[in-house]
Protein backbone atom coordinates (compact mmCIF):
# COMPACT_ATOMS: atom_id res chain seq x y z
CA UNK A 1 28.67 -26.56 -1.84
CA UNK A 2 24.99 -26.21 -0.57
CA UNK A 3 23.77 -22.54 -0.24
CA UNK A 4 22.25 -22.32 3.05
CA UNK A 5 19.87 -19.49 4.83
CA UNK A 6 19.48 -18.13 8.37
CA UNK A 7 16.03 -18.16 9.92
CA UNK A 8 16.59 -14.55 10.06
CA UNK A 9 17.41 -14.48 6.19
CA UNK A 10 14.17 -16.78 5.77
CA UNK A 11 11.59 -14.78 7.75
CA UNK A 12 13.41 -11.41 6.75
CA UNK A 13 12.22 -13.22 3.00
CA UNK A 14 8.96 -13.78 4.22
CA UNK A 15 8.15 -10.33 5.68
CA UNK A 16 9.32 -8.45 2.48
CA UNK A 17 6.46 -10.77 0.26
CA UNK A 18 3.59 -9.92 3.22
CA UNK A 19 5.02 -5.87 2.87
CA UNK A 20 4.74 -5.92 -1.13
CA UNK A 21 1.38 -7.50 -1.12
CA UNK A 22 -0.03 -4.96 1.04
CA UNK A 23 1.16 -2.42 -1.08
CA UNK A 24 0.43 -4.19 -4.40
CA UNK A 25 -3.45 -5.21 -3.09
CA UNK A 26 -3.65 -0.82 -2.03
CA UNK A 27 -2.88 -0.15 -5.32
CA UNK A 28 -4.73 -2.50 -7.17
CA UNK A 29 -8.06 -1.30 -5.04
CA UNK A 30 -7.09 2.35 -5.58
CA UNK A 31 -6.94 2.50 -2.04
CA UNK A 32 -4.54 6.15 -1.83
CA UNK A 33 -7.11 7.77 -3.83
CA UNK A 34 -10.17 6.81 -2.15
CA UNK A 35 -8.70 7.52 1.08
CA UNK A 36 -8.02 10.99 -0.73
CA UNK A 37 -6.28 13.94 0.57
CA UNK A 38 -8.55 14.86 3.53
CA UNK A 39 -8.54 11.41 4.92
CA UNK A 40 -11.27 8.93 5.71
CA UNK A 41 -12.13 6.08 8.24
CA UNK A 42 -12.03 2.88 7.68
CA UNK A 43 -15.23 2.36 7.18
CA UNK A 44 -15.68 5.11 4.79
CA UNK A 45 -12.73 3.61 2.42
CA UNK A 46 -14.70 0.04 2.87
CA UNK A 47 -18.09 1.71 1.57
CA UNK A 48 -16.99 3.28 -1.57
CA UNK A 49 -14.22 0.49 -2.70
CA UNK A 50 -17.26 -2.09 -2.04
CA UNK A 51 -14.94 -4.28 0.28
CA UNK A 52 -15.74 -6.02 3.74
CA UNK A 53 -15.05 -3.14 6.98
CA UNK A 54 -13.03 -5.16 8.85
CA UNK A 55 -10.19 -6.67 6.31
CA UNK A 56 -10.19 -2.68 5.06
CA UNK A 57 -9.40 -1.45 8.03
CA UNK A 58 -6.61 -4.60 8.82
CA UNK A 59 -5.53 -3.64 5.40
CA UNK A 60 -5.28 0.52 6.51
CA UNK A 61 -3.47 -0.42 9.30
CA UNK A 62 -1.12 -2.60 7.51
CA UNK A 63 0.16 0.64 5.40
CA UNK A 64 0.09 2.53 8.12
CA UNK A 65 2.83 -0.11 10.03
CA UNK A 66 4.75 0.44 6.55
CA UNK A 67 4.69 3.95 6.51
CA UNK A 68 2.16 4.43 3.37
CA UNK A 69 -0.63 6.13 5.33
CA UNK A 70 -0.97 8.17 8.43
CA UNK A 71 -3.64 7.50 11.22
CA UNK A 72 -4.68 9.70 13.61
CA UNK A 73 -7.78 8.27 15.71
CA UNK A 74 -10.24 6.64 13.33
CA UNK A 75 -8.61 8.63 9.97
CA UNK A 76 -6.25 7.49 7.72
CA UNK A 77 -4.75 9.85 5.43
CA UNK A 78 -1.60 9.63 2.59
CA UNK A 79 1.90 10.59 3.86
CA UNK A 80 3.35 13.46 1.93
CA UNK A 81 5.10 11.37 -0.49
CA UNK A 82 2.59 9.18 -1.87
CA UNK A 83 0.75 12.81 -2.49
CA UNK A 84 4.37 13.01 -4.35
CA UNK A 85 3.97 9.75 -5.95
CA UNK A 86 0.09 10.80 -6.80
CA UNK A 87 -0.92 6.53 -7.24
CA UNK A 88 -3.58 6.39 -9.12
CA UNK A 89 -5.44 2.88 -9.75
CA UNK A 90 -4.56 0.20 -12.14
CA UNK A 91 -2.37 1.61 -14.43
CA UNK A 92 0.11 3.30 -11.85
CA UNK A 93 -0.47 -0.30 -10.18
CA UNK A 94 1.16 -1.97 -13.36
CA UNK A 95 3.71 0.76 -14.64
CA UNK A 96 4.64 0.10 -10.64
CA UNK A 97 5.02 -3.84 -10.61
CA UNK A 98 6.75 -4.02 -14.07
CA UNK A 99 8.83 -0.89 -13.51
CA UNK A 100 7.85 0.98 -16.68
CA UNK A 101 8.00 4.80 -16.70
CA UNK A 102 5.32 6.32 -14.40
CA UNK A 103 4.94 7.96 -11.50
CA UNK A 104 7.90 6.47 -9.65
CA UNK A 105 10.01 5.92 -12.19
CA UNK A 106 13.49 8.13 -11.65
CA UNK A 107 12.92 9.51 -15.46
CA UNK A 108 9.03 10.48 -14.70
C-alpha cells in the first residue's frame, strides 16, 4: 500500500527543517554569546560576527518567533534557558547536532 502525507503533514515537515536551521546557523555563528547577557541590537550582533545588518537582524527575529531570544524594541537578549543551556560556539554547535554529551545532553 502507498504511504501517503497530508499537506498539513508536508508543510508541518517543511517548517520543522526552516526552525532547525535557524537554530543550527545561531549556533554555528555563536550568535547567543555575542548577543551576550545584557543584550544587543541587531546591528551590534551584525558588527562583531562580521555578517550583513539586515539578514542578522531577519535571522534575530527568526529566534525570537521560536522562542530562543527575547526582543524588546531594538534589543535582543537570551531567554533564561539558553543562559541555562550556556551555547557556546562550534563545539556546543556539534555536541548539539550529533547529540553527544554537552550542554543539553540529560547526563551533562
Amino acid at each position: 500500500m502507498e504511504k501517503t502525507r497530508s499537506l498539513a503533514n508536508l508543510i508541518q515537515s517543511a517548517r520543522a527543517f526552516q526552525e532547525s536551521r535557524v537554530l543550527l546557523t545561531a549556533l554555528e555563528l555563536d550568535v547567543f554569546s555575542t548577543v551576550g547577557e545584557g543584550g544587543a541590537t541587531a546591528a551590534d550582533v551584525a558588527q562583531r560576527l562580521g555578517t550583513e545588518p539586515r539578514a542578522t537582524e531577519m535571522l534575530l527575529n527568526a529566534l525570537v518567533a521560536l522562542g530562543a531570544l527575547l526582543k524588546r524594541d531594538t534589543i535582543f537578549r537570551c531567554t533564561a534557558s539558553r543562559r541555562r543551556w550556556g551555547l557556546r560556539g562550534q563545539a556546543c554547535c556539534t555536541r548539539f547536532i550529533c547529540g553527544t554529551r554537552g550542554p543539553l545532553s540529560p547526563n551533562a
